[in-house]
N, C-alpha and C. Protein backbone atom coordinates (compact mmCIF):
# COMPACT_ATOMS: atom_id res chain seq x y z
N UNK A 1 -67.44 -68.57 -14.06
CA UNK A 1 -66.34 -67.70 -14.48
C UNK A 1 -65.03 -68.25 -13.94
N UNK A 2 -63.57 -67.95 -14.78
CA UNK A 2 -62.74 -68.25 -14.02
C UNK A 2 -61.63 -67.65 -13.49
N UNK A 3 -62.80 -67.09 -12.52
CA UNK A 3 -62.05 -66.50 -10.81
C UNK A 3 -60.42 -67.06 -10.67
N UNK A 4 -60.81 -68.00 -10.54
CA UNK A 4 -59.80 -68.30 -9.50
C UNK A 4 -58.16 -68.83 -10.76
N UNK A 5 -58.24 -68.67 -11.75
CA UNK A 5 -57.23 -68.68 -12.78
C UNK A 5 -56.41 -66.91 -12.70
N UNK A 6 -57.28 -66.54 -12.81
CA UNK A 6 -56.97 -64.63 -12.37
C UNK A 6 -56.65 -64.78 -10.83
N UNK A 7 -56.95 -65.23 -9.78
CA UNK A 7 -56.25 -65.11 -8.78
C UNK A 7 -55.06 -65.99 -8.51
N UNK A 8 -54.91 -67.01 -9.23
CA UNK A 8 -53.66 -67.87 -9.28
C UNK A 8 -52.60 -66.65 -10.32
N UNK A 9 -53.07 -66.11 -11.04
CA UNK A 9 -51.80 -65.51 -12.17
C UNK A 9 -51.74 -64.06 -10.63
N UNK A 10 -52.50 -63.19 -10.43
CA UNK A 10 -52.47 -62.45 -9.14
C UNK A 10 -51.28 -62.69 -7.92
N UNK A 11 -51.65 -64.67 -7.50
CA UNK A 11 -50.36 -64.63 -6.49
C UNK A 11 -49.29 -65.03 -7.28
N UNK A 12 -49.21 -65.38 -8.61
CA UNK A 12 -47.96 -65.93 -9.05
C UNK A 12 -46.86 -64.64 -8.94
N UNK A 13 -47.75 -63.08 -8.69
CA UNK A 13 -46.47 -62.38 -8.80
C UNK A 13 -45.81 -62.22 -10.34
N UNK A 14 -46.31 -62.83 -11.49
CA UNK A 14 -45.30 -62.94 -12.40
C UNK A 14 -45.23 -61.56 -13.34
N UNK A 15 -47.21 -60.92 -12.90
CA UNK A 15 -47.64 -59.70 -13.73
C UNK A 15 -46.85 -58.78 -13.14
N UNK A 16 -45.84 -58.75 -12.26
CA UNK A 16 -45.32 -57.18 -11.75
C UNK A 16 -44.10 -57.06 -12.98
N UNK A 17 -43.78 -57.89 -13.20
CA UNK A 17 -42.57 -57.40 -14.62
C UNK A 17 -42.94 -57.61 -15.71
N UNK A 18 -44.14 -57.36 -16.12
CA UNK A 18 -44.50 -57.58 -17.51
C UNK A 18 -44.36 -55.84 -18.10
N UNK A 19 -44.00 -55.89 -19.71
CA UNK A 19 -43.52 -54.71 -20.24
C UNK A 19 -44.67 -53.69 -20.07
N UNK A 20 -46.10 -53.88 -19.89
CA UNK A 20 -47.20 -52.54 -19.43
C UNK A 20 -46.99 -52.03 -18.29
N UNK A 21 -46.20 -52.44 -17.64
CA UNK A 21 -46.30 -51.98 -16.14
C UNK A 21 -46.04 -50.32 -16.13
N UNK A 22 -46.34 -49.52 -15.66
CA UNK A 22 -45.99 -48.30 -15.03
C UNK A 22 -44.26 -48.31 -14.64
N UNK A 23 -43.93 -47.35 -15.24
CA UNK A 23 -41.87 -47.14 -15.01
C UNK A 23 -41.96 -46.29 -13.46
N UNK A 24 -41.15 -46.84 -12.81
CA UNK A 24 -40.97 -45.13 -11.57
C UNK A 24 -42.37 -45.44 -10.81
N UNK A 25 -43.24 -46.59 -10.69
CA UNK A 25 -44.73 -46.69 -9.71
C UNK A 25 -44.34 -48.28 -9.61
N UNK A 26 -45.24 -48.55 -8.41
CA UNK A 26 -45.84 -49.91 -8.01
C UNK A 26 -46.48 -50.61 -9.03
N UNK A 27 -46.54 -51.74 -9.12
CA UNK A 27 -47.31 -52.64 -10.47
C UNK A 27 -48.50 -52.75 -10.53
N UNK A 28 -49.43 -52.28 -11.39
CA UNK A 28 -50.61 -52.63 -11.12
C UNK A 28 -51.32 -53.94 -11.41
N UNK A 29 -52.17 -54.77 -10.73
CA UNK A 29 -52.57 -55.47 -11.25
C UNK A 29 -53.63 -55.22 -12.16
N UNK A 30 -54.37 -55.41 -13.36
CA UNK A 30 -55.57 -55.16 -14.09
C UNK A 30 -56.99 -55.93 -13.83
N UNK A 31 -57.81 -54.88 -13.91
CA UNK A 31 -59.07 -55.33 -13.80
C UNK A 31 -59.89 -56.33 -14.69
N UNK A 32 -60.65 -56.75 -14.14
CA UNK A 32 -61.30 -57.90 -15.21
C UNK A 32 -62.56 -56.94 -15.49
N UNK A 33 -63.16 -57.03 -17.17
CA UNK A 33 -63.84 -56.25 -17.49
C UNK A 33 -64.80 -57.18 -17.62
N UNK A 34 -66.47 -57.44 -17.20
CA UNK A 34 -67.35 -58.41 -17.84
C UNK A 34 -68.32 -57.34 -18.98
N UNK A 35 -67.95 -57.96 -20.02
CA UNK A 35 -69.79 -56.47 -21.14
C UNK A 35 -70.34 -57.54 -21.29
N UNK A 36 -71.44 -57.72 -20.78
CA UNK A 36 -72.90 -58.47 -20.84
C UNK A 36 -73.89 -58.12 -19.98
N UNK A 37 -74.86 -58.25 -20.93
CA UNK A 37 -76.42 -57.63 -20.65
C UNK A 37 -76.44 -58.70 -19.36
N UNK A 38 -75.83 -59.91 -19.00
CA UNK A 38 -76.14 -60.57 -18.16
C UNK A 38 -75.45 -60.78 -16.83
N UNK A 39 -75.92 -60.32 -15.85
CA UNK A 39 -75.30 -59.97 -14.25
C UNK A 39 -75.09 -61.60 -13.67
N UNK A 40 -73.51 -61.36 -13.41
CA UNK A 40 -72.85 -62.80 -12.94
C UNK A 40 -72.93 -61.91 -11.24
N UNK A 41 -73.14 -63.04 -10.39
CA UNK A 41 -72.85 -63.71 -9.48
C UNK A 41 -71.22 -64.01 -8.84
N UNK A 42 -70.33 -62.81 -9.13
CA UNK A 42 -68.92 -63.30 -9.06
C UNK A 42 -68.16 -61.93 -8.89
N UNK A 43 -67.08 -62.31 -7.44
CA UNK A 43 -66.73 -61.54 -6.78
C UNK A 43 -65.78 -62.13 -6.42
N UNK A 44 -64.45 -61.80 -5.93
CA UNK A 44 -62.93 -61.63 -5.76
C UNK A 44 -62.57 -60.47 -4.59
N UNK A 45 -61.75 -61.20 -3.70
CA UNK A 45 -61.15 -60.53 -2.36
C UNK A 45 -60.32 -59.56 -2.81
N UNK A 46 -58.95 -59.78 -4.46
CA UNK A 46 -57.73 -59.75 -4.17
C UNK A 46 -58.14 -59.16 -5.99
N UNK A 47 -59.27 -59.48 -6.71
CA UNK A 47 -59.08 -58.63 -8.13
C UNK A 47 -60.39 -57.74 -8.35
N UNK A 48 -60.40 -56.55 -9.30
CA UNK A 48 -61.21 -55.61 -9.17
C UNK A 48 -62.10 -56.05 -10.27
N UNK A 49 -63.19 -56.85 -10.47
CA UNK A 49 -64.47 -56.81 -11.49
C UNK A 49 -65.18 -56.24 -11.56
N UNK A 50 -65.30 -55.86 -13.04
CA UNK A 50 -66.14 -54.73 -13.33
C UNK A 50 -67.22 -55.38 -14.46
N UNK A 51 -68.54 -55.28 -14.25
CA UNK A 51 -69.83 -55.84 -15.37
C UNK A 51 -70.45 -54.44 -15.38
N UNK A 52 -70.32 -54.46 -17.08
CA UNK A 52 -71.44 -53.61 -17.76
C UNK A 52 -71.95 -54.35 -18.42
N UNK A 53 -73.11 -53.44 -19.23
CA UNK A 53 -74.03 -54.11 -20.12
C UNK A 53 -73.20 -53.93 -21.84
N UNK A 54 -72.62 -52.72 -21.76
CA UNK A 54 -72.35 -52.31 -22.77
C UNK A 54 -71.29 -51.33 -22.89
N UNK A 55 -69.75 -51.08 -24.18
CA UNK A 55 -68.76 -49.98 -23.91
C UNK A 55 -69.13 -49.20 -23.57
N UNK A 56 -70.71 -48.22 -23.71
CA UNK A 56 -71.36 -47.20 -23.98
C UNK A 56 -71.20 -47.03 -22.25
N UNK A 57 -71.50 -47.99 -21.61
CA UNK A 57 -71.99 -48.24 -20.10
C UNK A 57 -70.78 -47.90 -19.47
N UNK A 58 -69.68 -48.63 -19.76
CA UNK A 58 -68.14 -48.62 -19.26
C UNK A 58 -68.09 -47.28 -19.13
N UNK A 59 -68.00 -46.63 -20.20
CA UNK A 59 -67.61 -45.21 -20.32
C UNK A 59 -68.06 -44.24 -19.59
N UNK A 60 -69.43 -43.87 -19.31
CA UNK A 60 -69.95 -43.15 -18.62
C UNK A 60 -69.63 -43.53 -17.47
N UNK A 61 -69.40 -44.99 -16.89
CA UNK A 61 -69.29 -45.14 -15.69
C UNK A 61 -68.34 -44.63 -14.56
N UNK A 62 -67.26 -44.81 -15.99
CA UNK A 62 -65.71 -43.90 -15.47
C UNK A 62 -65.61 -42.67 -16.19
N UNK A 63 -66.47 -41.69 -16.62
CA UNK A 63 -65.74 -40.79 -17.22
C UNK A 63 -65.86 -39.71 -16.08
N UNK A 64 -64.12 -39.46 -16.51
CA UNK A 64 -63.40 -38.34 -15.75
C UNK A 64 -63.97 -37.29 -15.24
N UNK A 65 -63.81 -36.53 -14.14
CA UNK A 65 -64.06 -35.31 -13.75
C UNK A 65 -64.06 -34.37 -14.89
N UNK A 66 -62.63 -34.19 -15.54
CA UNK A 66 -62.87 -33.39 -16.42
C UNK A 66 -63.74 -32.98 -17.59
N UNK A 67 -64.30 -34.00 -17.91
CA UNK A 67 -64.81 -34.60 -19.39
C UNK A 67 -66.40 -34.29 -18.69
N UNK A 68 -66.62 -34.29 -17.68
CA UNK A 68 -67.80 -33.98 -16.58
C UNK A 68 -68.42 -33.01 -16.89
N UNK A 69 -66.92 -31.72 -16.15
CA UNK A 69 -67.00 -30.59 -16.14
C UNK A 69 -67.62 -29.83 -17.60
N UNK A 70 -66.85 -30.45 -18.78
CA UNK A 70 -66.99 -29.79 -20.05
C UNK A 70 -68.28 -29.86 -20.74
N UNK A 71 -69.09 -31.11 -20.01
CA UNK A 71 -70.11 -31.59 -20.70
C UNK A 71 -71.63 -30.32 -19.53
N UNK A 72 -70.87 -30.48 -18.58
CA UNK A 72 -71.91 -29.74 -18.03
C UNK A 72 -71.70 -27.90 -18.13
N UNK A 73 -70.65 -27.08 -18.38
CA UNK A 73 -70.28 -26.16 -18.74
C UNK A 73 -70.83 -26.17 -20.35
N UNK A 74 -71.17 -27.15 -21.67
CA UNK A 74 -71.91 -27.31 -22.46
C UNK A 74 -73.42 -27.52 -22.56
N UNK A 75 -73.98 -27.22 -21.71
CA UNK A 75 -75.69 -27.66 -21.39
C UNK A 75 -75.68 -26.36 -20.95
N UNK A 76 -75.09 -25.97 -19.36
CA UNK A 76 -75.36 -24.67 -18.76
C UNK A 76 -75.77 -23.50 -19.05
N UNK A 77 -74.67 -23.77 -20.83
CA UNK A 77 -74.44 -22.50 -21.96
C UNK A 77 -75.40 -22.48 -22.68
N UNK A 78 -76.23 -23.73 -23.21
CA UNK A 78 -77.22 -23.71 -24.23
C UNK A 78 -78.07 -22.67 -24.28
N UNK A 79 -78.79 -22.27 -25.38
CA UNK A 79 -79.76 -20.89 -25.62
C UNK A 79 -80.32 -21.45 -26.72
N UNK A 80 -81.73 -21.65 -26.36
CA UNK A 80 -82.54 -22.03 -27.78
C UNK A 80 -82.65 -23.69 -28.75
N UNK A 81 -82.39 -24.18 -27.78
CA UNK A 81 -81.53 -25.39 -28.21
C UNK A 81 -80.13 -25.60 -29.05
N UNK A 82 -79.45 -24.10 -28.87
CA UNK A 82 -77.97 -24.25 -29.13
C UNK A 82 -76.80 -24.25 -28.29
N UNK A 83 -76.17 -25.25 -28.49
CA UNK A 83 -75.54 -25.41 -27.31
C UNK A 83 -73.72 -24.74 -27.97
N UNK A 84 -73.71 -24.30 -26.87
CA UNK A 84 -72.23 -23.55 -27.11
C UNK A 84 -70.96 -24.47 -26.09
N UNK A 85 -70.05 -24.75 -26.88
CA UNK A 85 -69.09 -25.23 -26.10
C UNK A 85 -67.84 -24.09 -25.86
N UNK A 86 -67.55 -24.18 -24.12
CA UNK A 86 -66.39 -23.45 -24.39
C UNK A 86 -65.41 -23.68 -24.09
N UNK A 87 -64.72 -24.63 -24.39
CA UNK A 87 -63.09 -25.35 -24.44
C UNK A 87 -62.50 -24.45 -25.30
């Protein structure tokens, strides 16, 4: 993988003024996303990698508190195998 091209653009400093940045916050740097069924061997001091297998995987991995809450307030409610949502 290439690590160390993402940590050269990292110290270049050049990503803090690029037009995505956050207005009124600190710059973020962005994460490297890997989707493959296949688990690399590769890790970084200074950038955040993330390997799934699949979007399906991503998603659940990070989904929100809120989106949590709604899904389990939707099961809780079920009766009969009908499930009632209450948003």
């Amino acid at each position: 993988m290439k690590v160390n091209l993402y940590e050269e653009f990292f110290f270049s400093d050049e990503w803090n003024d690029l037009h995505w940045q956050p207005e009124g916050r600190s710059p973020i740097f962005p994460s490297v996303i890997l989707i493959t069924p296949v688990r690399y061997a590769v890790t970084s001091e200074h950038i955040r990698i993330i390997q799934v297998s699949s979007i399906h995987e991503l998603m659940e991995k990070y989904k929100g508190p809120v989106k949590q809450q709604k899904e389990s307030r939707i099961k809780n409610n079920s009766s009969n195998g009908i499930k009632i949502n209450l948003t």
